[in-house]
Every structure is written in C-alpha cells, then in structure tokens.
Protein backbone atom coordinates (compact mmCIF):
# COMPACT_ATOMS: atom_id res chain seq x y z
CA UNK A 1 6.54 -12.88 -52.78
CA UNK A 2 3.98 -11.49 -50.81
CA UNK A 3 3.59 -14.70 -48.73
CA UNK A 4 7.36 -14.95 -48.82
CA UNK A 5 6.98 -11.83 -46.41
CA UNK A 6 4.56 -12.21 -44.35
CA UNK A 7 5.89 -15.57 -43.23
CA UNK A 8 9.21 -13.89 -42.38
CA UNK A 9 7.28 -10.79 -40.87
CA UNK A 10 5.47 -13.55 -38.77
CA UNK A 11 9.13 -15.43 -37.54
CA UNK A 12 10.35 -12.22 -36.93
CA UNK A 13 7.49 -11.46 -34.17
CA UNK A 14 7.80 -14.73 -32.72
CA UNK A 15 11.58 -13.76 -33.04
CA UNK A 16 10.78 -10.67 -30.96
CA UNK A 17 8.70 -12.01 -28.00
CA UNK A 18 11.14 -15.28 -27.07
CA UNK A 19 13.64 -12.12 -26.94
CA UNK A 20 10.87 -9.95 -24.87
CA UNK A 21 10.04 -13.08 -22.81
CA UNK A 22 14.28 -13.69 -22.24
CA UNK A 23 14.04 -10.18 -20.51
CA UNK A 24 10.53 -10.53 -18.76
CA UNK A 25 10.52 -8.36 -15.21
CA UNK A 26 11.92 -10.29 -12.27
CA UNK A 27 10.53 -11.02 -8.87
CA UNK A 28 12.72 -12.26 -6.16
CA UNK A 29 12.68 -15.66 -5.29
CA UNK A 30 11.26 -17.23 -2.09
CA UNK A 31 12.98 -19.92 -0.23
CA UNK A 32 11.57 -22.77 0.53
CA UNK A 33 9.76 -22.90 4.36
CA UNK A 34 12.46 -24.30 6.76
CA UNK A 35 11.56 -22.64 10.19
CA UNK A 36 9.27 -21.44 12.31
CA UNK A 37 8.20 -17.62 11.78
CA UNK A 38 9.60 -15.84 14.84
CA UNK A 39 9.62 -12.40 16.76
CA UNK A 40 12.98 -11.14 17.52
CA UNK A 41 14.05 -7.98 19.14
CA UNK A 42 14.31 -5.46 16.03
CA UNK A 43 13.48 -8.42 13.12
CA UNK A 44 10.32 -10.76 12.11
CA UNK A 45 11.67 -14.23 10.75
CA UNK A 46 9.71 -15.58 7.88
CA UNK A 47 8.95 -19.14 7.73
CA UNK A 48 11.68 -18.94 4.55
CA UNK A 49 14.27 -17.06 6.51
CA UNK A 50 13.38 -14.00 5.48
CA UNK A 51 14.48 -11.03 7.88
CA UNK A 52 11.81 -8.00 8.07
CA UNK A 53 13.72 -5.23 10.33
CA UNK A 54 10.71 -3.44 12.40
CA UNK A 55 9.95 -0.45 14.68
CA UNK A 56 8.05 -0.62 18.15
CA UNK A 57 6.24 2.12 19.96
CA UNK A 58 4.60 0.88 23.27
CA UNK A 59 2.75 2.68 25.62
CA UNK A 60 3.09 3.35 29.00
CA UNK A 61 0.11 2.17 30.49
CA UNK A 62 -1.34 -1.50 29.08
CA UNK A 63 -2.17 -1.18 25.12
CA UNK A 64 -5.70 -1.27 23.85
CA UNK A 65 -4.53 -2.58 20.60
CA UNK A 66 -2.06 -3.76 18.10
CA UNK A 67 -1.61 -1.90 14.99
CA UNK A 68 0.78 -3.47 12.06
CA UNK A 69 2.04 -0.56 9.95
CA UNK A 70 3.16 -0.71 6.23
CA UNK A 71 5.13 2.14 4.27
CA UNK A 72 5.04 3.03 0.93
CA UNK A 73 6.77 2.06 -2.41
CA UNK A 74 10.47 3.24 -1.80
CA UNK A 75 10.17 4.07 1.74
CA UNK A 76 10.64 1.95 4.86
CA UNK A 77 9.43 1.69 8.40
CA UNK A 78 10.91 5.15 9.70
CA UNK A 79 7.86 6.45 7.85
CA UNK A 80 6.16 6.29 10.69
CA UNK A 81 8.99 7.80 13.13
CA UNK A 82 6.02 10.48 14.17
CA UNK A 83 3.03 8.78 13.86
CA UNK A 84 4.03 6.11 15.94
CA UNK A 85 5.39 7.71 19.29
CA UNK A 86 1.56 9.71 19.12
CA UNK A 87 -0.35 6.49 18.64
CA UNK A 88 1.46 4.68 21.37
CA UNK A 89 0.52 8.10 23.41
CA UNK A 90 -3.29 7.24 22.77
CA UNK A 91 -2.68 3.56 24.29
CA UNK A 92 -2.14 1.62 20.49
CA UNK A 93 0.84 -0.98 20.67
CA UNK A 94 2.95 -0.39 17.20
CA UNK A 95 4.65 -2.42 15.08
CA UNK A 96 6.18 -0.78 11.66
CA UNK A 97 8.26 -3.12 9.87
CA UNK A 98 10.35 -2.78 6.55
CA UNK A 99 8.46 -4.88 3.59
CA UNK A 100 10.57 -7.52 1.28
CA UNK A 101 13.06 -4.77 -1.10
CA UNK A 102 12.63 -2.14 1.04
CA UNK A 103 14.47 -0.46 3.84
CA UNK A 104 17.14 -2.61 5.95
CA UNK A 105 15.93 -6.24 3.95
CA UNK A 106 18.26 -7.94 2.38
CA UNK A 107 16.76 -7.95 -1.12
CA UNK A 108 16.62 -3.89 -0.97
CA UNK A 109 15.66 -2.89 -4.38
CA UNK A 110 13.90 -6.34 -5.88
CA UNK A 111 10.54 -7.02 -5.94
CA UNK A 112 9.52 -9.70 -3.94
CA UNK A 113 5.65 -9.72 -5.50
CA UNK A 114 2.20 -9.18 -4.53
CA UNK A 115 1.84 -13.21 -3.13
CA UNK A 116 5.31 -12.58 -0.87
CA UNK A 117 4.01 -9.07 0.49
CA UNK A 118 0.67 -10.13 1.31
CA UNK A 119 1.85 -13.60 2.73
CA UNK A 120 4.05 -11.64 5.46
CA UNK A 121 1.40 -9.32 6.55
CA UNK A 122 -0.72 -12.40 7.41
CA UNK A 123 2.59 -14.22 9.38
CA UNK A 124 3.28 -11.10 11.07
CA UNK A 125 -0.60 -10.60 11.89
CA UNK A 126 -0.74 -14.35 13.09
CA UNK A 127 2.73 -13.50 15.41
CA UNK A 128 1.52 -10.41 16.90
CA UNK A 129 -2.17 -12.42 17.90
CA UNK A 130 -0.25 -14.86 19.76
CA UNK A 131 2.17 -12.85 21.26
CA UNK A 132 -1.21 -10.22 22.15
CA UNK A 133 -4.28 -13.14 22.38
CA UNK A 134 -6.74 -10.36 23.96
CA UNK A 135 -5.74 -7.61 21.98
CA UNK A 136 -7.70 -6.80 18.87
CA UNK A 137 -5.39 -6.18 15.87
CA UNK A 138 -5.36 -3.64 13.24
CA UNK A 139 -3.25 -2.79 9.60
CA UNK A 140 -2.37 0.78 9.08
CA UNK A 141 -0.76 1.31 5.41
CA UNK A 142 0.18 4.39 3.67
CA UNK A 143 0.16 3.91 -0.58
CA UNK A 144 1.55 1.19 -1.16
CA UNK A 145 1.17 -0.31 2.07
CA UNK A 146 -2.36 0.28 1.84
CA UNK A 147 -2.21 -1.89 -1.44
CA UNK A 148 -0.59 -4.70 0.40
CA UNK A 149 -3.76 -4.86 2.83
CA UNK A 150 -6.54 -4.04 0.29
CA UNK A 151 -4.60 -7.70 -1.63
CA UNK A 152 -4.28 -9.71 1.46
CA UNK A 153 -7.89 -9.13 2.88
CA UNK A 154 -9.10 -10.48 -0.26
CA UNK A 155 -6.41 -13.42 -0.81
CA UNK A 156 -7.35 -16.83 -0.54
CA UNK A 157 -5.45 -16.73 3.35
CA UNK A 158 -6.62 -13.67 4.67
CA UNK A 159 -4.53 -11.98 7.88
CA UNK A 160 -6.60 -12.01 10.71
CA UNK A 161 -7.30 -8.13 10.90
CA UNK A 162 -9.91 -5.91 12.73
CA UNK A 163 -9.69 -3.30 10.75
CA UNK A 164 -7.41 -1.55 8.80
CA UNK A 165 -6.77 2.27 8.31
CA UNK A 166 -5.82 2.53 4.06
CA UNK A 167 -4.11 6.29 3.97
CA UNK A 168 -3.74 7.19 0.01
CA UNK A 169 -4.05 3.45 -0.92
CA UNK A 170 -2.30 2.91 -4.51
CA UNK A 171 -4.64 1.74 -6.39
CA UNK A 172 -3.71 3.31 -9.82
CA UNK A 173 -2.71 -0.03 -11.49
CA UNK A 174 -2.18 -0.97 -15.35
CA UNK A 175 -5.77 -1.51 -15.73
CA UNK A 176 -6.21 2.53 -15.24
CA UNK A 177 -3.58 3.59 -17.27
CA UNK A 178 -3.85 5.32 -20.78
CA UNK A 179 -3.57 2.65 -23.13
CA UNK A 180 -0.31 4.45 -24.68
CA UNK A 181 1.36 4.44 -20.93
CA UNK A 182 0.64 1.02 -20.78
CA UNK A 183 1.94 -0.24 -23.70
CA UNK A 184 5.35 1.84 -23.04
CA UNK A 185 5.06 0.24 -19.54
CA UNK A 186 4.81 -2.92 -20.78
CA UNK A 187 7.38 -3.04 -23.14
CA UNK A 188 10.24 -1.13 -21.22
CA UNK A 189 9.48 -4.02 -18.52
CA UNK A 190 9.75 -6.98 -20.56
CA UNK A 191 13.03 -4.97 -22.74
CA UNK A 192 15.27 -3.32 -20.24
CA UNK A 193 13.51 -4.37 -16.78
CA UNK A 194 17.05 -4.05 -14.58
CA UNK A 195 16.95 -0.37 -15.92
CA UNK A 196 16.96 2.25 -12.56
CA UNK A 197 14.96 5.65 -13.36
CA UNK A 198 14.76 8.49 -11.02
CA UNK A 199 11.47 10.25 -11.30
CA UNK A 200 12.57 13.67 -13.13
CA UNK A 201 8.86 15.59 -12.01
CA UNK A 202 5.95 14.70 -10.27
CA UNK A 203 1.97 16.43 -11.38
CA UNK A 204 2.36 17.57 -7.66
CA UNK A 205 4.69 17.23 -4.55
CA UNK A 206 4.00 14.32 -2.55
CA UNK A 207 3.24 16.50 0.33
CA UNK A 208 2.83 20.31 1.20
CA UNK A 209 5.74 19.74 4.18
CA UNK A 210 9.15 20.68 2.45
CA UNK A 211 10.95 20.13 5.25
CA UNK A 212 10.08 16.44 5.72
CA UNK A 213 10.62 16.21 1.92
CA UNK A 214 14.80 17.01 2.28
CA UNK A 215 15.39 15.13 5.02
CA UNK A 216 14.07 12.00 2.87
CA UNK A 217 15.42 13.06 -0.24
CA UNK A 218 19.07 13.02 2.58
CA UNK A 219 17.77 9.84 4.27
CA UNK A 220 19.83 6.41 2.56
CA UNK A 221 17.52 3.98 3.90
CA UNK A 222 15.59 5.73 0.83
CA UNK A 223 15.33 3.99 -2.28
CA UNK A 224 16.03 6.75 -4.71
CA UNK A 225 16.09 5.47 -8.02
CA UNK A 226 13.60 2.48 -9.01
CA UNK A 227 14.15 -0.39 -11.90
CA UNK A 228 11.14 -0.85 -14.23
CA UNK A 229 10.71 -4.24 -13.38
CA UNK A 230 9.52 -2.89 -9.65
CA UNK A 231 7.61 -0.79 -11.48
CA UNK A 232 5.87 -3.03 -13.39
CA UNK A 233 4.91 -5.07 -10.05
CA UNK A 234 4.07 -2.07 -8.22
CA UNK A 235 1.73 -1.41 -11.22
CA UNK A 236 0.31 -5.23 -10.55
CA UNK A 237 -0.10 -5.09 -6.72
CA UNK A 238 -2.00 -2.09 -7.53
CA UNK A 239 -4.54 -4.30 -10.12
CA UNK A 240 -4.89 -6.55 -7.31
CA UNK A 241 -5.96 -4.25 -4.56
CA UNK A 242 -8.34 -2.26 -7.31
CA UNK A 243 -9.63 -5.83 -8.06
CA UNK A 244 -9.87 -6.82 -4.24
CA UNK A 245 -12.33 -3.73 -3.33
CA UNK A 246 -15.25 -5.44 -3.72
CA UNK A 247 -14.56 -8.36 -1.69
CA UNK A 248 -13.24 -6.68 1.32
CA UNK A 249 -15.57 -7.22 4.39
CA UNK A 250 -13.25 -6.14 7.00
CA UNK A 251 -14.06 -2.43 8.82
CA UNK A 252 -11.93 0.09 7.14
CA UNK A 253 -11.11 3.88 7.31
CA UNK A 254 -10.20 5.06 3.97
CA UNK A 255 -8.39 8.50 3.65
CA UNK A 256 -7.87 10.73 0.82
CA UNK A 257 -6.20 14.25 -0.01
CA UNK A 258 -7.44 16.50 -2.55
CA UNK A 259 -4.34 17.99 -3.66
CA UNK A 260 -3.47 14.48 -4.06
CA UNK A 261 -1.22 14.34 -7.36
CA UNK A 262 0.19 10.54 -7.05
CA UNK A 263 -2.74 8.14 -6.90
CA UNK A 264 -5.21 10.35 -9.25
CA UNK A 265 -9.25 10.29 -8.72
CA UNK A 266 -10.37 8.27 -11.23
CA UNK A 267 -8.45 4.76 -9.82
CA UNK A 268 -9.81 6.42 -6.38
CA UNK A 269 -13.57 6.98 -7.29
CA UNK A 270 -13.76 3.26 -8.84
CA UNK A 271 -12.42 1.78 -5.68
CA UNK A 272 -15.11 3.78 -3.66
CA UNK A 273 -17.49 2.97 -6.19
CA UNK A 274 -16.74 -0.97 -5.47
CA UNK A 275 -16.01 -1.33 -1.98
CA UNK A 276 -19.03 -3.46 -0.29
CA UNK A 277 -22.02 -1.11 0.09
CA UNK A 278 -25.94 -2.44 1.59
CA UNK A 279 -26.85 0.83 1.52
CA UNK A 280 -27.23 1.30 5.29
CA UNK A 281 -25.35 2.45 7.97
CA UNK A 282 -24.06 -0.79 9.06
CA UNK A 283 -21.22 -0.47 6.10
CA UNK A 284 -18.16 -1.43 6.67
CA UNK A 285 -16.21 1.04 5.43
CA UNK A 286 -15.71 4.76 6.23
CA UNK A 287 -14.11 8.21 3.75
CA UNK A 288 -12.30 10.86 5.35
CA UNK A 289 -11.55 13.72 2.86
CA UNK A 290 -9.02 16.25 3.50
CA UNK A 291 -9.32 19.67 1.52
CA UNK A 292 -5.68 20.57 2.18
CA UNK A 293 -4.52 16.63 1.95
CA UNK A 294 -1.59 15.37 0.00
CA UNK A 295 -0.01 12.26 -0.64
CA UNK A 296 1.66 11.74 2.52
CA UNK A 297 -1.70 12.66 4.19
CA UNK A 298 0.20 11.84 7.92
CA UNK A 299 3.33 13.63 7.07
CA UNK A 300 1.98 16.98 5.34
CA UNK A 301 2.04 20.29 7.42
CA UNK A 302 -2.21 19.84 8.77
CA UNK A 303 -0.90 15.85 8.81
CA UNK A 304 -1.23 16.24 13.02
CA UNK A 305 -5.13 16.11 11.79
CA UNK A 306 -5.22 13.14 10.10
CA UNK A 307 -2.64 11.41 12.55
CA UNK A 308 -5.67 12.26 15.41
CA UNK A 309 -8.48 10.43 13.35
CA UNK A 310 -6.38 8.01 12.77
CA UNK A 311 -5.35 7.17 16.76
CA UNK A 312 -9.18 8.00 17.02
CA UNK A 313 -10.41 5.23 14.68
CA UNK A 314 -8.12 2.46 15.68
CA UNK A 315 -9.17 3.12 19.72
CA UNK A 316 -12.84 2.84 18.75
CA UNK A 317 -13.90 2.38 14.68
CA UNK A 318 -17.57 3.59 15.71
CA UNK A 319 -15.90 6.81 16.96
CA UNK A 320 -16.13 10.07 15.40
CA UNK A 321 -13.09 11.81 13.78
CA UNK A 322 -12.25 14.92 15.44
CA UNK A 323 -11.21 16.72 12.06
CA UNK A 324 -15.03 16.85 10.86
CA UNK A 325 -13.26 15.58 7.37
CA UNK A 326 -15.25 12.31 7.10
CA UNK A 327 -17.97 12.21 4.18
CA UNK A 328 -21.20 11.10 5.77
CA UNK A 329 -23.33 9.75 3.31
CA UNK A 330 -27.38 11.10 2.58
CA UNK A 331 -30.09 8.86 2.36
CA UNK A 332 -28.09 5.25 2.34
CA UNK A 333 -25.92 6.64 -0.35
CA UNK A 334 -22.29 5.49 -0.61
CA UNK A 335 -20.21 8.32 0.85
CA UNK A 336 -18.63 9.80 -2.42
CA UNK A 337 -16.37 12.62 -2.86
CA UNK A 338 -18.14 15.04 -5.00
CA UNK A 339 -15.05 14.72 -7.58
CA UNK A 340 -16.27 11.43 -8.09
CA UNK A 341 -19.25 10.51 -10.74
CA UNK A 342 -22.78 10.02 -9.17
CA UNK A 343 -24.07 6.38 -9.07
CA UNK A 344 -26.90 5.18 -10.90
C-alpha cells in the first residue's frame, strides 16, 4: 500500500510540472534578421523589423558626445523629457528610445528578454558610431535601463560604449530574494504568468517629487499594471546584471539614493562589492551617494543635482561632480557606502 502511494504521489508531481511547464512565463518572439538596422526620423529599425520609437535632444553648437538613454521597467523614453533638453544644453547629443514592451513598441506589455534588450542597445550603439564616427559614445540608464547595460557590457557582443552612467541600476534579482518570495515568484510565473497585478504599496515612494509622480500615474504611455511573467524576466535581467558586475571593464558612474526603497542595499552593496577593483585609483568605476536620493534619483525634487553630475561626467569622466556626493575611497579601498559591510 505504502508503495502503492508513493508511486501515485510521484505521477502526480510529474503530473504537476508538465502542467507548470504548459504555463511557463513567455518572452516575445524575435523575427528572423531580414534588413538592415536603420535610423529613421522618430524610430530605430532592428535588423528583425523591430520598431524602437526614440527622443532626440541636440545642441546648438557641435556635440561633444553621444549619449544612448534607457528608462526603466514600465516607463518609456519621455523619462528623460528634462534630463535631456539640460544635457543637450551642456553640448551631449541625446538619444532616448522606448525598449522592446515598453512605451510606443508594438509588443507594449511582453517581455522581449534579457538577449533581445541587450542585443538592441549594441545595434543602436553600432548606428549612432557610424552616423557620429568622431564622437565618443556613452549609455545612460535609469533601473532597469541600467540593468540592460550592466548585461550587455558583459555579453558575449558587447556595445561599443565609453562609458556608461547606471542611475539606481536594478540589480535586486531572484538570486537576492527571500527564499519564500522566490518560491511564490516562481510558481505564480510558471501557474498564472498572463496574470496583470498593480502594485497595491511600495516600502517607499519612488521619489520625494509628488508632482512628477501624478502626472505619470495620468500619463498612458505608462504601463500601469504588469503580468507576472514580465516580472519574472525583470527578476532575470536583474540576475544577469548582478552576475555581470564583475566583468565590467568599461568606465562607469554608479549612483545611488539613500531613501532608496525599490532596489534595497543588500543587492546594491554586493554589486559594489564585485565590480572590478585593483585597488588604485586607476578604477574604472566611480559611487555617487545622495543623502536625500530616491529611486528616480534624476526626477526627485534635489534631482537638478544629480542631473549636473551627470552632464558633468559624460563631458569629462575624470571630472569632478559638482554635488560633493561622490564616495572617494581611503587608502586604495573600494569606495563603499557605509550601509554596506566592510571588506575583508
């Protein structure tokens, strides 16, 4: 009797994941390469036809650089609706387009996955070099964008970057989650996956600017409700950029809030803690911490500070920041945020 049960116990699991693997999350499907990638006047064309709608700020005098902006998860390119007008006032030529399921593209609410993000950041890096050959180019990516870039600089076909700015970068994956959030994760993903949830409360505001707040929470190029199954990639990208950290040699400013409630400090301090370090001042990478920073470090009420070190970086990465908020590091120590554990 005994083995009577567990033999149907045991049918009954394997029962259970064919079902669990019938409803596994989704990612959108590429088509296959049929033409040449292309720069139109408001779209970039894919090599598979895909259409990525995009912003441009140009200055008035000849640009010093390029800088290829990337929003965050649920957003699109009129993130940068302020930043950009200032950083094409301190000579930068900018480019903000909206990434596969996001904003104007035509799969708005699928998840195209990590491979298809990071694969259009490197054609629309490689469009923008030959339509600027003397220009250096840079990445600017808020959360999730900043995911995107952390994944592609470490990818087997790296873009062809100069630097890149990383504001918030989301690098709380699956891998950082409570093992009890990741199993519900997990199984809500590969159960009901096509399920849309609208976040009900956040541990803190995404930003201290209210105002800014409504007028997304009005704007319908917002994505306001998300399925799990773009959860669950989100949740992967972020693996990948945690797991790319250490193998990123390109210069990068790195910025951070303290009031930060969406990408928590632990995720945050092992990403600092892995990021190439020789111990010297010929790093690669540079930590600006802002005391009153949230999320939407750019977009918050002191977020004309960050936008300045920001313009300031990408015109010269050897300059200083004019907020004073970057964490110099003592004695060839990697520049830590005291919130973070000290290193052996």
């Amino acid at each position: 009797m005994r083995r009577e049960l567990f033999r149907q116990a045991r049918w009954s699991c394997v029962a259970l994941l064919i079902a669990l693997a019938g409803c596994a999350p989704g990612i959108t499907p590429r088509l296959e390469a049929h033409r040449p990638a292309a720069i139109l006047d408001d779209v970039f064309i894919m090599p598979d036809g895909a259409e990525l709608p995009y912003r441009r700020w140009a200055p008035e005098e000849l640009p010093r650089a390029v800088i290829i902006a990337l929003h965050g998860l649920n957003d699109y390119s009129g993130a940068y609706r302020d930043l950009g007008p200032l950083l094409a006032r301190h000579g930068l030529l900018v480019y903000a387009y909206d990434q596969r399921g996001f904003g104007g593209t035509s799969m708005r609410g699928d998840w195209a996955g990590t491979g298809a993000m990071t694969d259009d950041l490197d054609t629309v890096s490689g469009l923008l070099r030959a339509a600027h050959p003397h220009l250096p180019v840079y990445a600017l990516g808020e959360s999730m964008g900043g995911a995107v870039i952390m994944a592609a600089l470490a990818s087997a076909t790296p873009p062809r970057l100069d630097g890149a700015v990383l504001s918030a970068p989301a690098v709380w994956g699956r891998s950082t989650l409570a093992p009890w959030k990741r199993f519900i994760l997990t199984l809500a993903a590969h159960t009901v996956p096509r399920i849309r949830v609208r976040p009900q409360s956040l541990p803190s505001p995404p930003s201290d600017n209210i105002e800014m707040l409504r007028r997304l929470y009005h704007d319908p190029m917002m994505i306001k409700e998300t399925r799990i199954e773009v959860a669950w990639g989100l949740t992967g990208l972020m693996d990948d950029a945690l797991a790319a950290a250490p193998r990123i040699s390109t210069p990068l400013l790195v910025l951070y809030g303290e009031q930060d409630g969406i990408i928590p400090r632990g995720p945050t301090c092992r990403m600092l803690a892995t990021l190439p370090d020789d111990g010297t001042n010929g790093r690669h990478w540079r930590l600006a911490l802002y005391e009153d920073g949230y999320h939407m470090l750019f977009r918050d009420l002191h977020g004309d500070r960050v936008s300045t070190d920001i313009a300031a970086w990408l015109g010269d990465p050897a300059a200083a920041l004019p907020s004073g908020a970057e964490i110099s590091p003592g004695n060839g120590a990697r520049p830590l945020p005291d919130f973070c554990p000290f290193e052996d």
